[in-house]
C-alpha atoms as a PDB file:
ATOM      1  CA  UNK A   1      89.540  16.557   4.470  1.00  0.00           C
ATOM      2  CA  UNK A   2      88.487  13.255   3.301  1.00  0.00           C
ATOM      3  CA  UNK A   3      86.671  12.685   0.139  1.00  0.00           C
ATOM      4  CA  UNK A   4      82.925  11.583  -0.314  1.00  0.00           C
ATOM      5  CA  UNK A   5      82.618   8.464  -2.458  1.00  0.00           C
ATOM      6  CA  UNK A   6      79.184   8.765  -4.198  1.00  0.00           C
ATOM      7  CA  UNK A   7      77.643   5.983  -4.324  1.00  0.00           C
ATOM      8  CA  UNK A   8      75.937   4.016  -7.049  1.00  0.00           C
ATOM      9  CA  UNK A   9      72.866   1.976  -8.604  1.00  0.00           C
ATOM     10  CA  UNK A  10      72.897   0.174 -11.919  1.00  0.00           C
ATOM     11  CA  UNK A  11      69.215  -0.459 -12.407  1.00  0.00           C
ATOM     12  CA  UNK A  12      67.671  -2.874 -15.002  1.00  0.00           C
ATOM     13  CA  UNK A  13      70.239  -5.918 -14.785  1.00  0.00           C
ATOM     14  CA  UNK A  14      68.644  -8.766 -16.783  1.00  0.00           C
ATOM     15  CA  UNK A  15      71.975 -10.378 -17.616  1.00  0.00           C
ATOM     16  CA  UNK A  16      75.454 -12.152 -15.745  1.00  0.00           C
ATOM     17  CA  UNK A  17      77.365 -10.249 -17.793  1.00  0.00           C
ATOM     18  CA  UNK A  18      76.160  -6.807 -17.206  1.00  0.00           C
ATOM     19  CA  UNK A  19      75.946  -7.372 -13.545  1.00  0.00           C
ATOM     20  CA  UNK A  20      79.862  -8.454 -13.288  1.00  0.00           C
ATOM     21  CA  UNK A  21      80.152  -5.244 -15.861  1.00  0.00           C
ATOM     22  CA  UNK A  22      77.812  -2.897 -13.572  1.00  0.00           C
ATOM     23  CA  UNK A  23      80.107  -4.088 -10.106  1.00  0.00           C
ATOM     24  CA  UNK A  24      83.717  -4.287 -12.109  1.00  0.00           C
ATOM     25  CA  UNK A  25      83.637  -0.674 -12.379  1.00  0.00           C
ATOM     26  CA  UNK A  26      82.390  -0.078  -8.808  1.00  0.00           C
ATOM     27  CA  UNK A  27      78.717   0.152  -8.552  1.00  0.00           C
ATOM     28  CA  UNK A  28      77.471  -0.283  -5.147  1.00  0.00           C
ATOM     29  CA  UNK A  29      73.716  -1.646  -5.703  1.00  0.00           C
ATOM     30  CA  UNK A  30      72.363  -3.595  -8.513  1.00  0.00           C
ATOM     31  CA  UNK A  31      68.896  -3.106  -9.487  1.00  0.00           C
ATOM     32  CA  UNK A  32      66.187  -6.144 -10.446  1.00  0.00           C
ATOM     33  CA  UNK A  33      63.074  -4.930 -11.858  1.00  0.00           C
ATOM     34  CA  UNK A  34      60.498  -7.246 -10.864  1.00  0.00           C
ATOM     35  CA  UNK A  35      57.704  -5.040 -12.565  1.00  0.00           C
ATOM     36  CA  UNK A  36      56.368  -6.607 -15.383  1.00  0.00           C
ATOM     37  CA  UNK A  37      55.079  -3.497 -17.259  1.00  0.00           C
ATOM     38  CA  UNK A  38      58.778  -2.746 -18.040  1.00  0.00           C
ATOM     39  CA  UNK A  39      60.711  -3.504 -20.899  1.00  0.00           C
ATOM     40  CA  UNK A  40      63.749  -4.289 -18.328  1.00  0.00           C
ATOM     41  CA  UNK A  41      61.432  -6.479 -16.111  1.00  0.00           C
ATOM     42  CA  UNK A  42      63.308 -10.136 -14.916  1.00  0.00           C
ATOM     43  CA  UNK A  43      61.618 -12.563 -13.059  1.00  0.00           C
ATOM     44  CA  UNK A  44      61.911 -12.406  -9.170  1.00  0.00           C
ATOM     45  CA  UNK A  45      63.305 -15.662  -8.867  1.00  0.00           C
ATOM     46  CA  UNK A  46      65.604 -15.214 -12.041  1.00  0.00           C
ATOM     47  CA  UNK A  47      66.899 -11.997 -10.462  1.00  0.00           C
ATOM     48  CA  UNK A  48      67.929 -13.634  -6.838  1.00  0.00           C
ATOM     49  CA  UNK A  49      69.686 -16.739  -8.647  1.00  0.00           C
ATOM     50  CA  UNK A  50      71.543 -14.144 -10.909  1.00  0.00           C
ATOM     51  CA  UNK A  51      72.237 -12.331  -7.883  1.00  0.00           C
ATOM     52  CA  UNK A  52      74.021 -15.401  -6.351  1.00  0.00           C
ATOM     53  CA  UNK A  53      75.995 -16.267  -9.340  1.00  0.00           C
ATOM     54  CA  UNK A  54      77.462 -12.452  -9.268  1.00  0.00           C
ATOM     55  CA  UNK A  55      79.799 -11.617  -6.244  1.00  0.00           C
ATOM     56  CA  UNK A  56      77.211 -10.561  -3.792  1.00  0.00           C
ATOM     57  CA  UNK A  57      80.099  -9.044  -1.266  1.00  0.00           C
ATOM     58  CA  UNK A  58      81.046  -6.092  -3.596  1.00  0.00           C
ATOM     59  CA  UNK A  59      77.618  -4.480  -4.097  1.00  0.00           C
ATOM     60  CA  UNK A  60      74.044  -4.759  -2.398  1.00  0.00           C
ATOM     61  CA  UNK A  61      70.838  -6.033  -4.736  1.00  0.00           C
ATOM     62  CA  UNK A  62      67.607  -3.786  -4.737  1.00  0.00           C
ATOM     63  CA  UNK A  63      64.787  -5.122  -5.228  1.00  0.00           C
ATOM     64  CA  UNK A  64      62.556  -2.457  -7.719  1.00  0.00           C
ATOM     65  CA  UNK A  65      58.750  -2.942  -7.924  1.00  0.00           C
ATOM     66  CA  UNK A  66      55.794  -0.875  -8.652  1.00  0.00           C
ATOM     67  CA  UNK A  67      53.243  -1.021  -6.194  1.00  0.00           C
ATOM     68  CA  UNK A  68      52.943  -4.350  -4.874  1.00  0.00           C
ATOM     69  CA  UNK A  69      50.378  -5.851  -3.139  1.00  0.00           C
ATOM     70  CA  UNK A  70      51.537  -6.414   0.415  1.00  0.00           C
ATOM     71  CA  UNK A  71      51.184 -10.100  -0.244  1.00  0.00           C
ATOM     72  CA  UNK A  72      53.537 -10.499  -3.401  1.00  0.00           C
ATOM     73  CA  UNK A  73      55.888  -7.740  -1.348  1.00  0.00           C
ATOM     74  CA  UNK A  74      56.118 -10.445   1.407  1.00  0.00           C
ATOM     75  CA  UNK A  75      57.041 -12.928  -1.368  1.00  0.00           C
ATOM     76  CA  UNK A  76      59.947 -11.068  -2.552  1.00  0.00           C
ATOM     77  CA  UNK A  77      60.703 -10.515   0.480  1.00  0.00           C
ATOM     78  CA  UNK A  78      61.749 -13.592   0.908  1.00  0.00           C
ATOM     79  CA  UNK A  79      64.060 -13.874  -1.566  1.00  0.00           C
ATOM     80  CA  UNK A  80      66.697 -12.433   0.548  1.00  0.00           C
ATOM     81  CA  UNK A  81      67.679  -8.832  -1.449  1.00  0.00           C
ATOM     82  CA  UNK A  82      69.277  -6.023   0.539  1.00  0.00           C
ATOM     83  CA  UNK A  83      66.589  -3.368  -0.658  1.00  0.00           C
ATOM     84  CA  UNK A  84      62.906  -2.682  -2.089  1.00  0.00           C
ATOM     85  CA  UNK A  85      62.412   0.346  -4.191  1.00  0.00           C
ATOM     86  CA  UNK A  86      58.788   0.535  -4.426  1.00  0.00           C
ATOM     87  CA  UNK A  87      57.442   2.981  -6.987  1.00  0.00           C
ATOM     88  CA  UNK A  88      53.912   4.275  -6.179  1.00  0.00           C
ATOM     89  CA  UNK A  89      50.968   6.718  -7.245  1.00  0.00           C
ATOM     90  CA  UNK A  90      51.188   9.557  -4.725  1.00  0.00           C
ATOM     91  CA  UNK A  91      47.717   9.091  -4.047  1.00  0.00           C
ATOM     92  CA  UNK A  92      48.238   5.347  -2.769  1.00  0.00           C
ATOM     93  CA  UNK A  93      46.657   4.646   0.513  1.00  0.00           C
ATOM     94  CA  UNK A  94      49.204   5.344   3.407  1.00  0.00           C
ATOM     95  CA  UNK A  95      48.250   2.283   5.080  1.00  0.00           C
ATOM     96  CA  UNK A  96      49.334  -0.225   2.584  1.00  0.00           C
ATOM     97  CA  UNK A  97      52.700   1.594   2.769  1.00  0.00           C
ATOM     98  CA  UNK A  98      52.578   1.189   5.943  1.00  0.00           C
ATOM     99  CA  UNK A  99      52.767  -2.333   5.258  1.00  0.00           C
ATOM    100  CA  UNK A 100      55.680  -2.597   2.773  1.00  0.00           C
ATOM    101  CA  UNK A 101      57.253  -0.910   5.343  1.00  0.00           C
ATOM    102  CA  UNK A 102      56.098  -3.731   8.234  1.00  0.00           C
ATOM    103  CA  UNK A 103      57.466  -6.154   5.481  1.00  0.00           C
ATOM    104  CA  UNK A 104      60.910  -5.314   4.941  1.00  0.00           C
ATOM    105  CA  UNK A 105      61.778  -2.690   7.559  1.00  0.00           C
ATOM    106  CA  UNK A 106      61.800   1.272   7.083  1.00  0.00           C
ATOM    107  CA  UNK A 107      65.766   1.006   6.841  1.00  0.00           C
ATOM    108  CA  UNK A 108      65.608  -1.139   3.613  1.00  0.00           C
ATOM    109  CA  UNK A 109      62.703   0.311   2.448  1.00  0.00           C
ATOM    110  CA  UNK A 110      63.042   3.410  -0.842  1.00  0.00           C
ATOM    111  CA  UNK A 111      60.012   4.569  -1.523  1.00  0.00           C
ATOM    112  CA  UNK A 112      59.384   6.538  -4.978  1.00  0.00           C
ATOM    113  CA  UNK A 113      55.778   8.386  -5.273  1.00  0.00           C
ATOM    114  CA  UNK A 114      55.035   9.973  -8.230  1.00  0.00           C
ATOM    115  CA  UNK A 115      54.475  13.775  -7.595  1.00  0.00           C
ATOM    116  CA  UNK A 116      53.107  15.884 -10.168  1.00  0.00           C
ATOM    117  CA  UNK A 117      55.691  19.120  -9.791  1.00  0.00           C
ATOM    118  CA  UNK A 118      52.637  21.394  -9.166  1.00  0.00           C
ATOM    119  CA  UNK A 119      52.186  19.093  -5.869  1.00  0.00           C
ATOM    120  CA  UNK A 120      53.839  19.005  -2.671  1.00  0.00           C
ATOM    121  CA  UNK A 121      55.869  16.499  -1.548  1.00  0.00           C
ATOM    122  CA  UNK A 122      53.109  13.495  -0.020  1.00  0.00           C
ATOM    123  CA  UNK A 123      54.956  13.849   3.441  1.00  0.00           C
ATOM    124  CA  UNK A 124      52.813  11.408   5.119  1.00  0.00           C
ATOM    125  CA  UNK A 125      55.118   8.486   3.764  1.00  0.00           C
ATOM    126  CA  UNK A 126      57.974   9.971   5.815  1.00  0.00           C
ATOM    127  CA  UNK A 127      57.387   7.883   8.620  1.00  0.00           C
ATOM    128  CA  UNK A 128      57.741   4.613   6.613  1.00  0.00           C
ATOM    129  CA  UNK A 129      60.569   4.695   4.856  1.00  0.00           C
ATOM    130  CA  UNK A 130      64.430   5.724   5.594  1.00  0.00           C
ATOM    131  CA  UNK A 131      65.130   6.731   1.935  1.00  0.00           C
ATOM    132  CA  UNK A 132      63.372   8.559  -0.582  1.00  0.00           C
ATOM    133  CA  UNK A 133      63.932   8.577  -4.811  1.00  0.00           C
ATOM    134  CA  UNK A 134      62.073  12.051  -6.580  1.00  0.00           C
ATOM    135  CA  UNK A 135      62.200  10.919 -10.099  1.00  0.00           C
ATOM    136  CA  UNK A 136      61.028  13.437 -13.193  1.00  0.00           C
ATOM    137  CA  UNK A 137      57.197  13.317 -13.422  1.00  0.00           C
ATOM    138  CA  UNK A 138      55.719  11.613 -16.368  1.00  0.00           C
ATOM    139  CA  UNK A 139      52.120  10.662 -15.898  1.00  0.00           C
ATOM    140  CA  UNK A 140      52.374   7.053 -18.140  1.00  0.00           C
ATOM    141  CA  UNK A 141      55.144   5.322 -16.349  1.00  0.00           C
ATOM    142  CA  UNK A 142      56.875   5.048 -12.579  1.00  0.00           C
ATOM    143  CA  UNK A 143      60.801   5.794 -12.638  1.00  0.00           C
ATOM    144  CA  UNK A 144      63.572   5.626 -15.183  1.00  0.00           C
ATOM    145  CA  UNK A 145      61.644   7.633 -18.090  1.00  0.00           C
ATOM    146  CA  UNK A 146      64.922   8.914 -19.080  1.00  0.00           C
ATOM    147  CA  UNK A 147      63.587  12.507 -18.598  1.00  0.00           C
ATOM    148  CA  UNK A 148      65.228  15.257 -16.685  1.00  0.00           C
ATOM    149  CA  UNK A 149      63.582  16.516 -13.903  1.00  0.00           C
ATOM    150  CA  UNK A 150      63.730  20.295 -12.433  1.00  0.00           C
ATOM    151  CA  UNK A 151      66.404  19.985  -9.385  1.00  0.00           C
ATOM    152  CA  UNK A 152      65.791  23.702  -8.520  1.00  0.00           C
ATOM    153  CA  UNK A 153      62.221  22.557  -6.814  1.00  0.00           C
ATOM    154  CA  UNK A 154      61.765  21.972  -3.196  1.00  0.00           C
ATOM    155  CA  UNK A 155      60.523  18.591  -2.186  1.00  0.00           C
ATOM    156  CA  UNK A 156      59.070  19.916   1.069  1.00  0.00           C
END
């Protein structure tokens, strides 16, 4: 039987040193967060000339924003990181997600809506995206809250 190696995301790098930390000890993405609303929030262009300072073959770069316009999405884009974790209000149109999606590609492409617990998964962003991130609900802020979320509820 052989053994399942979870993988891993250290998210919030905004320093060398804690991305050669973050990969040392195995982590298999690092995460930028180009959102300037948070308090870990790096400069796009910052974050890809960190990136290539740290030793790009051990781990993949993500790419975390919070609802980008399409345009700025295209920007980063071309910046050259392996991922885009786009946070989102679950009530975003489906066509501009469509369009992250045309961006990048659906196989890079994490998508994070926020969904209330009392709602149902928004399952009409399944077709745009390969992976999916349910983080705990808090109605102020997208992601990384710190909160613990209920993992006995069914996302669809």
């Amino acid at each position: 039987m052989s053994m399942v190696v979870p993988e891993v995301k250290v998210c919030g790098v905004t320093r060398p040193e804690d991305g050669r930390n973050a990969i040392s000890l195995g982590a298999s993405y690092l995460g930028f967060i180009l959102f300037e609303g948070s308090p870990r929030w790096i400069d796009p262009e910052d974050a890809r000339e960190m990136w290539s300072e740290l030793d790009p073959g051990k781990t993949r770069s993500v790419a975390v924003d919070v609802d980008p316009d399409p345009s700025r999405l295209v920007e980063i884009h071309k910046l050259g990181f392996d991922f885009f974790q786009l946070h989102f209000p679950s009530s975003t149109d489906p066509k501009r997600v469509s369009e992250w999606s045309e961006t990048v590609g659906a196989e890079r492409l994490w998508l994070a809506p926020r969904v209330h617990p009392s709602e149902p998964f928004p399952e009409q962003f399944l077709p745009f995206g390969e992976t999916f991130l349910q983080d705990a609900y808090c109605s102020e802020k997208f992601g990384g809250t710190g909160k613990i979320s209920d993992r006995n509820l069914s996302l669809f």
